[in-house]
C-alpha atoms as a PDB file:
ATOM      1  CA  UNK A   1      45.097 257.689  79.348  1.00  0.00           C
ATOM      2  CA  UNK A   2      43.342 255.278  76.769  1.00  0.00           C
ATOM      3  CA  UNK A   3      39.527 254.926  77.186  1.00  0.00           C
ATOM      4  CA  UNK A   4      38.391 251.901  77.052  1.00  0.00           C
ATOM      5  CA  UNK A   5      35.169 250.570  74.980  1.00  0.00           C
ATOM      6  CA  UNK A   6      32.121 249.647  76.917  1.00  0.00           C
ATOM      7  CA  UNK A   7      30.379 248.337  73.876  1.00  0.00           C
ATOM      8  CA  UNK A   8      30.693 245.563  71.081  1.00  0.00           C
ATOM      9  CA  UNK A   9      32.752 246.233  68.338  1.00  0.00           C
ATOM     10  CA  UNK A  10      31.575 245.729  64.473  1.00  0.00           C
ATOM     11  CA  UNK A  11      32.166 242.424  63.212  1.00  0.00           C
ATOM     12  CA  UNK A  12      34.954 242.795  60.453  1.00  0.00           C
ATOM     13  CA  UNK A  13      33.193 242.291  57.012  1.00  0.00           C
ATOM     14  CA  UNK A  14      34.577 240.517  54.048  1.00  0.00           C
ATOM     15  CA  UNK A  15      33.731 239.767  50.450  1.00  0.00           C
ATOM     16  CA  UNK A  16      31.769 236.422  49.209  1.00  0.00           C
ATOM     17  CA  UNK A  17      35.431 235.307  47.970  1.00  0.00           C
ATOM     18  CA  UNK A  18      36.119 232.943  45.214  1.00  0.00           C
ATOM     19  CA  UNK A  19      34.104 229.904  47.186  1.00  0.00           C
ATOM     20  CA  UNK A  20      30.667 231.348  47.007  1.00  0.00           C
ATOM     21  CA  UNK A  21      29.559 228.948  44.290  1.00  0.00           C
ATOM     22  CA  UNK A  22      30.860 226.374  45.474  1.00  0.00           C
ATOM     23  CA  UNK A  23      28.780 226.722  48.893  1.00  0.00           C
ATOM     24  CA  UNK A  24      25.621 228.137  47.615  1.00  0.00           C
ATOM     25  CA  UNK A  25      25.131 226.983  44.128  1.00  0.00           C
ATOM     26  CA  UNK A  26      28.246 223.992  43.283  1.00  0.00           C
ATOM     27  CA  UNK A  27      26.346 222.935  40.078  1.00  0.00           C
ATOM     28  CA  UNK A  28      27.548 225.867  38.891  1.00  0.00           C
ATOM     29  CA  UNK A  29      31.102 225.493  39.803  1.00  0.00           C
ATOM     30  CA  UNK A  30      31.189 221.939  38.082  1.00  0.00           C
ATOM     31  CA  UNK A  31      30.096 219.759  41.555  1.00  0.00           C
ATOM     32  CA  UNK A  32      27.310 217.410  40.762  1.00  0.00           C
ATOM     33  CA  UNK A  33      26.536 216.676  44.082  1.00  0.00           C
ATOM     34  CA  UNK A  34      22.593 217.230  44.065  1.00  0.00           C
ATOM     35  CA  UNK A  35      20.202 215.382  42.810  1.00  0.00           C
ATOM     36  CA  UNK A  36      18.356 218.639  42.432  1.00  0.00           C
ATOM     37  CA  UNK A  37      20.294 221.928  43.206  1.00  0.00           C
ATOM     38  CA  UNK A  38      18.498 224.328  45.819  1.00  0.00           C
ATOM     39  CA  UNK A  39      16.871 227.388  44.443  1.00  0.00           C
ATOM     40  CA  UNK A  40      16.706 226.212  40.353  1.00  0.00           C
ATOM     41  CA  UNK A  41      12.766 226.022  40.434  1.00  0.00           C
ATOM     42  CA  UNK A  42      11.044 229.068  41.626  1.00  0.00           C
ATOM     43  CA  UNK A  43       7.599 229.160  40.613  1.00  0.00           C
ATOM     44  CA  UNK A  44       7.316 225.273  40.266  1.00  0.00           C
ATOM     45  CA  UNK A  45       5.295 223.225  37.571  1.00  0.00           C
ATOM     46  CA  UNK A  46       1.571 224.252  39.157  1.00  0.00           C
ATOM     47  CA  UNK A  47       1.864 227.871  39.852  1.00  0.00           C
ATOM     48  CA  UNK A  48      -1.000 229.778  37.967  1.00  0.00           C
ATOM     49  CA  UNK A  49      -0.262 232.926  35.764  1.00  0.00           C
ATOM     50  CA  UNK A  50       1.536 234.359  32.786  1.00  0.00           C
ATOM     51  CA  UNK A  51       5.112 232.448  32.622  1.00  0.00           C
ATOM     52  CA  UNK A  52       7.601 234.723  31.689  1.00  0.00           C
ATOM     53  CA  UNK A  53      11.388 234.907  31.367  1.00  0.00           C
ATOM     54  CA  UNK A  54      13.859 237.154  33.057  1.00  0.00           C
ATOM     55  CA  UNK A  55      17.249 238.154  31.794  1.00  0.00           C
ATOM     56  CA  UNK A  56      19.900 240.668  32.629  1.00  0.00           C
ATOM     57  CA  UNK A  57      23.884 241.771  33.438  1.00  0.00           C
ATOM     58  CA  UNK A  58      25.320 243.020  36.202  1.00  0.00           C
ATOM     59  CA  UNK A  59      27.900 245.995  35.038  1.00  0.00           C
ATOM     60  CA  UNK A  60      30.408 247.758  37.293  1.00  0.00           C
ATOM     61  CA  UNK A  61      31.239 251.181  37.398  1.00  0.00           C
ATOM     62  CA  UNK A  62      33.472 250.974  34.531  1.00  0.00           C
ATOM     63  CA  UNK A  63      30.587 249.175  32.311  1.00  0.00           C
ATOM     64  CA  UNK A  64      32.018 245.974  32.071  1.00  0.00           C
ATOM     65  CA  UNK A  65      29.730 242.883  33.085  1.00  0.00           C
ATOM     66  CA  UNK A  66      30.295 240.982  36.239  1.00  0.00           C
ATOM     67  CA  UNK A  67      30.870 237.365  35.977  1.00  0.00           C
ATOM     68  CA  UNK A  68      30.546 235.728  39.019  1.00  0.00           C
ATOM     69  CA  UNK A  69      27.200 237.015  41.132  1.00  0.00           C
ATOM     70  CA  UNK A  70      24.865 235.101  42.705  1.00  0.00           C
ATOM     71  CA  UNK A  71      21.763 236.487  43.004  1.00  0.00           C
ATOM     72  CA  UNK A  72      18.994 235.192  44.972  1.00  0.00           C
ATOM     73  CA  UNK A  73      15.182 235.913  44.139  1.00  0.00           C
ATOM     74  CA  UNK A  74      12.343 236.348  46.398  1.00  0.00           C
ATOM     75  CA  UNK A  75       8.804 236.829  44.626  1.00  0.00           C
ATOM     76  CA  UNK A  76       4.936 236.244  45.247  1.00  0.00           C
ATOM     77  CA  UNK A  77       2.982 234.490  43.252  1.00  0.00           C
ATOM     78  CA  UNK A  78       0.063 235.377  40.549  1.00  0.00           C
ATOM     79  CA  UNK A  79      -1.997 236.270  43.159  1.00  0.00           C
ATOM     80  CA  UNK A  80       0.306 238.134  44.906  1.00  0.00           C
ATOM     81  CA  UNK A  81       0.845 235.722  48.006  1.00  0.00           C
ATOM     82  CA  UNK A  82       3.887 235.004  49.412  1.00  0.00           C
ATOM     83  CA  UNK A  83       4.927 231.498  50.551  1.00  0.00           C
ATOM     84  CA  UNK A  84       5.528 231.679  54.303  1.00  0.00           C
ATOM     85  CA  UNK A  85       6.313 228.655  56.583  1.00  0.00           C
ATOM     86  CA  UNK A  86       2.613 229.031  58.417  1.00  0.00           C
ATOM     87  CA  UNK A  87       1.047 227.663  55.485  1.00  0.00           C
ATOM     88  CA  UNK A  88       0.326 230.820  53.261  1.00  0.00           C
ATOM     89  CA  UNK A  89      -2.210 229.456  50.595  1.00  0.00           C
ATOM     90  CA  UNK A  90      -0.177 229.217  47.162  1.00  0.00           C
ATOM     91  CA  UNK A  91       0.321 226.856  45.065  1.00  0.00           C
ATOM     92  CA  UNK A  92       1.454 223.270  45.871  1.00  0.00           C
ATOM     93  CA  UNK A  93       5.297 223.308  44.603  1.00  0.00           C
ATOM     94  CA  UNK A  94       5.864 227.235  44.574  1.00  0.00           C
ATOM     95  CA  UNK A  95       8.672 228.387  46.494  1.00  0.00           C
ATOM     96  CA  UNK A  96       8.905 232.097  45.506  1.00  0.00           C
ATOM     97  CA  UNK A  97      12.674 231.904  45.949  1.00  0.00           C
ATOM     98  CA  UNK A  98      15.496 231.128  43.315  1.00  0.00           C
ATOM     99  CA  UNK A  99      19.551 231.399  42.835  1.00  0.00           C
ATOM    100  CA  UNK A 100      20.386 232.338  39.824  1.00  0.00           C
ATOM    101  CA  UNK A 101      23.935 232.183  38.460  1.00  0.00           C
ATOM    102  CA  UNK A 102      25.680 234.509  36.090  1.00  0.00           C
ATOM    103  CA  UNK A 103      27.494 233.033  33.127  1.00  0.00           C
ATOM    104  CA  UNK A 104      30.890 232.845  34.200  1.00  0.00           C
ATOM    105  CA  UNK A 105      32.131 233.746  30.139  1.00  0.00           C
ATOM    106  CA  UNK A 106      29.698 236.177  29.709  1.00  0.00           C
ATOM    107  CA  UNK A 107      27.909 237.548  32.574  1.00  0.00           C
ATOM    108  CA  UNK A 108      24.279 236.940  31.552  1.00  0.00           C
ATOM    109  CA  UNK A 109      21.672 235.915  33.967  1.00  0.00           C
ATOM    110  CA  UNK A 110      18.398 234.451  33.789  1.00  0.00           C
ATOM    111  CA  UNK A 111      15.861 232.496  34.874  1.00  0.00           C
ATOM    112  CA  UNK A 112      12.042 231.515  34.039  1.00  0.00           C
ATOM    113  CA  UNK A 113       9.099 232.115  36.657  1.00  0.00           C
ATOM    114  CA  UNK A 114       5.522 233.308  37.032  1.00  0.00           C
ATOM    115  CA  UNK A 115       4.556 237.398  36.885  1.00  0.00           C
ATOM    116  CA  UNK A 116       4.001 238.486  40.386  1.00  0.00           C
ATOM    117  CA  UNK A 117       0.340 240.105  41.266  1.00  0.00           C
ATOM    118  CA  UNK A 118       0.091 242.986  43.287  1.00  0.00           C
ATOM    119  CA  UNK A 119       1.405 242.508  46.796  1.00  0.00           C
ATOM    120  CA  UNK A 120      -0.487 243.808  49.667  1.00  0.00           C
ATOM    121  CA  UNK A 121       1.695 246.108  52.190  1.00  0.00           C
ATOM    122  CA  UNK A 122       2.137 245.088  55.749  1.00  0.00           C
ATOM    123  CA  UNK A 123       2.789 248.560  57.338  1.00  0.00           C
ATOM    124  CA  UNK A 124       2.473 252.044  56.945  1.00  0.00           C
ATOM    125  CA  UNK A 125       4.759 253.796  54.059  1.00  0.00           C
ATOM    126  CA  UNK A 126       4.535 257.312  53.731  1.00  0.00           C
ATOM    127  CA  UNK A 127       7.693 258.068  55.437  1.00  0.00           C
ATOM    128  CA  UNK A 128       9.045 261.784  56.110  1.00  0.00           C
ATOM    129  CA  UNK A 129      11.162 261.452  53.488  1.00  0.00           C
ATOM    130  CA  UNK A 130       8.236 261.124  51.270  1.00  0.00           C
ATOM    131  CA  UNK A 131       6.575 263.493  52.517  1.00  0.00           C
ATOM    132  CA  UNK A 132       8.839 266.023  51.944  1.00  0.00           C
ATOM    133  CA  UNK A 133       9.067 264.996  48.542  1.00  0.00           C
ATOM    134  CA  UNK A 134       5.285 265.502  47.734  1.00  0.00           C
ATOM    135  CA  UNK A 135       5.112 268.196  48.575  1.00  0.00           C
ATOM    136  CA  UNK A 136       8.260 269.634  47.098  1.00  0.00           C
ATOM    137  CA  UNK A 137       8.296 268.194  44.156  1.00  0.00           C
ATOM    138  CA  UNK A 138       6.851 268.231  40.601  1.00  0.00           C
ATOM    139  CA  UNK A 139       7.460 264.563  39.513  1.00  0.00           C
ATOM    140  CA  UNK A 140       6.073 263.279  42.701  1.00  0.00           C
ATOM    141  CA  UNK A 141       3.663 260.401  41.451  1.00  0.00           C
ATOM    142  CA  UNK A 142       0.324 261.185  43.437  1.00  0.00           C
ATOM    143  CA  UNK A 143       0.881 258.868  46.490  1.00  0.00           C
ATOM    144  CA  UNK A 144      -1.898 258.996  48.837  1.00  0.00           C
ATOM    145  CA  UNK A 145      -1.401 258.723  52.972  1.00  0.00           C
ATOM    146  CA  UNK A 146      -3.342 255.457  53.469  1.00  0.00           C
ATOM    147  CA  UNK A 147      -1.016 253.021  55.433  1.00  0.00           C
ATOM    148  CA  UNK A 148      -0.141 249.291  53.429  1.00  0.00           C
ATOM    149  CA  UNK A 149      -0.740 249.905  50.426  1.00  0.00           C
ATOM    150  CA  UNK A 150      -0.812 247.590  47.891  1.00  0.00           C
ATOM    151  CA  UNK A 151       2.553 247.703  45.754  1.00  0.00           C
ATOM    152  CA  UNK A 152       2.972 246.810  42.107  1.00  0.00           C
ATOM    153  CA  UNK A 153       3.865 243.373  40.557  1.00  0.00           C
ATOM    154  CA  UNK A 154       7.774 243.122  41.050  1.00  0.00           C
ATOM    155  CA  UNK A 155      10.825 240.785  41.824  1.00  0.00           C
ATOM    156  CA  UNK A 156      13.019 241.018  45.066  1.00  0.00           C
ATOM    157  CA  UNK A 157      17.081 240.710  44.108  1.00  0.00           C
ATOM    158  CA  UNK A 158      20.106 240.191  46.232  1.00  0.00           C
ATOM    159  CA  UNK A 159      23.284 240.050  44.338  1.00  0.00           C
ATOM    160  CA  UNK A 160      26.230 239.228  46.213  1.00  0.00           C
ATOM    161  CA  UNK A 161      29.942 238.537  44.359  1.00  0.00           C
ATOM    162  CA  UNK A 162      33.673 239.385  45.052  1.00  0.00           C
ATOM    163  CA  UNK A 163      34.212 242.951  45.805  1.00  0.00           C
ATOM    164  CA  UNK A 164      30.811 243.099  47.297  1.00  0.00           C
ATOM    165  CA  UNK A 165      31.377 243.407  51.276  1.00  0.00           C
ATOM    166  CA  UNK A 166      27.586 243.053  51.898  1.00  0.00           C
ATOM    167  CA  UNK A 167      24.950 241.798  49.803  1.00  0.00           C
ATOM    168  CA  UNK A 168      23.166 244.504  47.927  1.00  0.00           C
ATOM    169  CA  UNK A 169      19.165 244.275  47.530  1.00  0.00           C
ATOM    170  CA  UNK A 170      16.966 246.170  44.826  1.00  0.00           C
ATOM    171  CA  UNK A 171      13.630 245.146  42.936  1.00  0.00           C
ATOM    172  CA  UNK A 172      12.835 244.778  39.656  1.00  0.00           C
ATOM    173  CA  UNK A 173       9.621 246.150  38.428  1.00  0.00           C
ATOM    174  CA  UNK A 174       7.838 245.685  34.979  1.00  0.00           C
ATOM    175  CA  UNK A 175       7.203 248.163  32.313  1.00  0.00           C
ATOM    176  CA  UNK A 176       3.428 247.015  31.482  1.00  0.00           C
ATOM    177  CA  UNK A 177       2.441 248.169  34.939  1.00  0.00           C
ATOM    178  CA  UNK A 178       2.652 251.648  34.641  1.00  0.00           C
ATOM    179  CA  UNK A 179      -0.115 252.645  36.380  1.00  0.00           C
ATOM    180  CA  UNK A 180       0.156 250.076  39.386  1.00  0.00           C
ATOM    181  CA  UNK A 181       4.164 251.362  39.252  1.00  0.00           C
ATOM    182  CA  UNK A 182       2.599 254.869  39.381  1.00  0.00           C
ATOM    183  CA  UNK A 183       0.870 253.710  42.750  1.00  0.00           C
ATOM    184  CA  UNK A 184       3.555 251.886  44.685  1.00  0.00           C
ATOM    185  CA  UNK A 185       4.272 253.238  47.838  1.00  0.00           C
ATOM    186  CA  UNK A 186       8.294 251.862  47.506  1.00  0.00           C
ATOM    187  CA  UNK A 187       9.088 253.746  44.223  1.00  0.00           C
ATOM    188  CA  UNK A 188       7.470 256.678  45.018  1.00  0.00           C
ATOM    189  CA  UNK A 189      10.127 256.841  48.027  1.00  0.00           C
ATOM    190  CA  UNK A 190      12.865 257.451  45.709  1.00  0.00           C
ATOM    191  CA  UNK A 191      12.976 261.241  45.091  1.00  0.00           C
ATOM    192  CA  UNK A 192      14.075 261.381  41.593  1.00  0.00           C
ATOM    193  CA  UNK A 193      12.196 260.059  38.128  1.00  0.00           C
ATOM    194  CA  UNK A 194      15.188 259.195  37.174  1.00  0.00           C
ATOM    195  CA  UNK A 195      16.448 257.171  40.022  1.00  0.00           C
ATOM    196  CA  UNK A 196      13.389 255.280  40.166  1.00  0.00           C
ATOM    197  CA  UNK A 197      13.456 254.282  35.943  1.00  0.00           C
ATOM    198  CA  UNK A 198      16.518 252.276  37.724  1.00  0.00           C
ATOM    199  CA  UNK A 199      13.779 249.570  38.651  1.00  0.00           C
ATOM    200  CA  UNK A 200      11.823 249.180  35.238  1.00  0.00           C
ATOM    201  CA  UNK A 201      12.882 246.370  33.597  1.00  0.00           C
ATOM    202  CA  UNK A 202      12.891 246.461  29.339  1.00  0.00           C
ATOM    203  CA  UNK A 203      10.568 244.319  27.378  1.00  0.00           C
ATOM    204  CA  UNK A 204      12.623 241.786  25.483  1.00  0.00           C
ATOM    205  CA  UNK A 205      11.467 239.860  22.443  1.00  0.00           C
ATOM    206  CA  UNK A 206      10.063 236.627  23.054  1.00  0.00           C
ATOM    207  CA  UNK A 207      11.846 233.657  23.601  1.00  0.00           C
ATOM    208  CA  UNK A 208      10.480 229.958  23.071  1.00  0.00           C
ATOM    209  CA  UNK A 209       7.219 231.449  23.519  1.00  0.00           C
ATOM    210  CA  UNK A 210       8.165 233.263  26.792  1.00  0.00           C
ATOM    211  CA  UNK A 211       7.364 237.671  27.379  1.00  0.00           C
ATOM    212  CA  UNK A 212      11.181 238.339  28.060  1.00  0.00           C
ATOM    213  CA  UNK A 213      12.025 241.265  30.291  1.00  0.00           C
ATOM    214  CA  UNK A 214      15.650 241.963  30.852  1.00  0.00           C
ATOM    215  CA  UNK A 215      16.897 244.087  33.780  1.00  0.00           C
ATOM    216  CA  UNK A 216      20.331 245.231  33.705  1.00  0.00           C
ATOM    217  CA  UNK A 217      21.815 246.072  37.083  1.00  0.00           C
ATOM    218  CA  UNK A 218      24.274 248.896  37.495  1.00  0.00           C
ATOM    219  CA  UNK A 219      26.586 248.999  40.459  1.00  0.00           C
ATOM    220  CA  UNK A 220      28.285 251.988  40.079  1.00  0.00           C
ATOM    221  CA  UNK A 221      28.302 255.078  37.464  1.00  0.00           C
ATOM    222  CA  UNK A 222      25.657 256.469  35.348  1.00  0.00           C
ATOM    223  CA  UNK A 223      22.238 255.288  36.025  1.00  0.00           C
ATOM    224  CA  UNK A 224      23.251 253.312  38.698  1.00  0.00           C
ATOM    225  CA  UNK A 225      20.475 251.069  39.945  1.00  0.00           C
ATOM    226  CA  UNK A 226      18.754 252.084  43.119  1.00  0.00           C
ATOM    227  CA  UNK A 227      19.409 249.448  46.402  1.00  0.00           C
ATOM    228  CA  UNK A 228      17.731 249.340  49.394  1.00  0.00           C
ATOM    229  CA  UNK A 229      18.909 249.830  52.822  1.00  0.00           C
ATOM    230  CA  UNK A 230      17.574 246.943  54.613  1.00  0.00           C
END
């Protein structure tokens, strides 16, 4: 006798497909529809704070760059607010949210914004996890137990492309923070030194005055970057 389900099944999933430009970002798919295309401007032209340019490729598990992502980019600003829709007090023009494209010839990515500030947590983060790590092991970067912390000046990513089946999310973090990075209650949940270099963007050489910081983000293989469950 069969038994039946009593409960919802999953919702099939299915890749972003060739058409995800077109719908999310058709300037870059040669569609001049838009006066001005969504997401292009993320800090806008009165955010306060270092400007700064960020740069990267996506590489797949066999090294080679991917050429078709979309990734979208959540930050806060200078001060380390985040624009929210009750008014959050930031700067008139600042959206903290981008698309970026990569080049479809050679899978380069970037974009020009304003250095976070350190964001203030909302909860409490030492998880068990964590715990267990502290006390376990060696590399574990001194966390303390106080709940919402403050975490260190970073960039929110969510890449999504063909082959993908669900949008992946990671941060990026920035190398002249070490001892904020040290602090932050998000890296020190990932066990391994290692894993969590995976986040630490390089520092590039200046471009048209810009600090350049490139990020390279690895999908599969060796020193693949760390995503987040969420």
């Amino acid at each position: 006798m069969r038994q039946t389900l009593d409960y919802l099944r999953e919702t099939a999933s299915q890749t972003a497909g060739p058409y995800v430009h077109i719908g999310l970002a058709p300037g870059a798919a040669g569609f001049d529809i838009y006066r001005e295309e969504l997401g292009r401007d993320i800090a806008g032209p009165n955010a306060r704070g270092q400007r700064i340019r960020v740069e990267g490729l996506v590489i797949d598990g066999m090294g080679s760059p991917v050429k078709d992502v979309l990734i979208e980019v959540w930050q806060a600003n200078a001060d380390g607010i985040y624009p929210t829709p009750d008014g959050a007090a930031v700067e008139d023009g600042f959206r903290g949210w981008g698309r970026v494209i990569t080049d479809f010839e050679t899978g380069e990515w970037s974009f020009e914004t304003v250095k976070p500030g350190p964001v203030a947590g909302r909860h409490p983060t030492l998880s068990g996890v964590a715990r267990r790590v502290r006390d376990t092991h060696p590399d574990w970067m001194g966390r303390t137990d106080e709940a919402a912390a403050r975490m260190a000046p970073h960039l929110n990513f969510w890449l999504v492309a063909r082959g993908i089946n669900i949008g992946l999310n990671t941060r990026m973090y920035f190398p002249d923070e070490a001892e904020a990075n040290a602090a932050d209650p998000i890296l020190n949940l990932i066990e391994w030194e290692k894993r969590r270099a995976t986040l630490i963007a390089t520092r590039g050489e200046d471009k048209d005055g810009l600090p350049v910081y490139r990020f390279e983000i690895r999908l599969q293989g060796d020193d693949e970057t760390v995503f987040f469950d969420i």
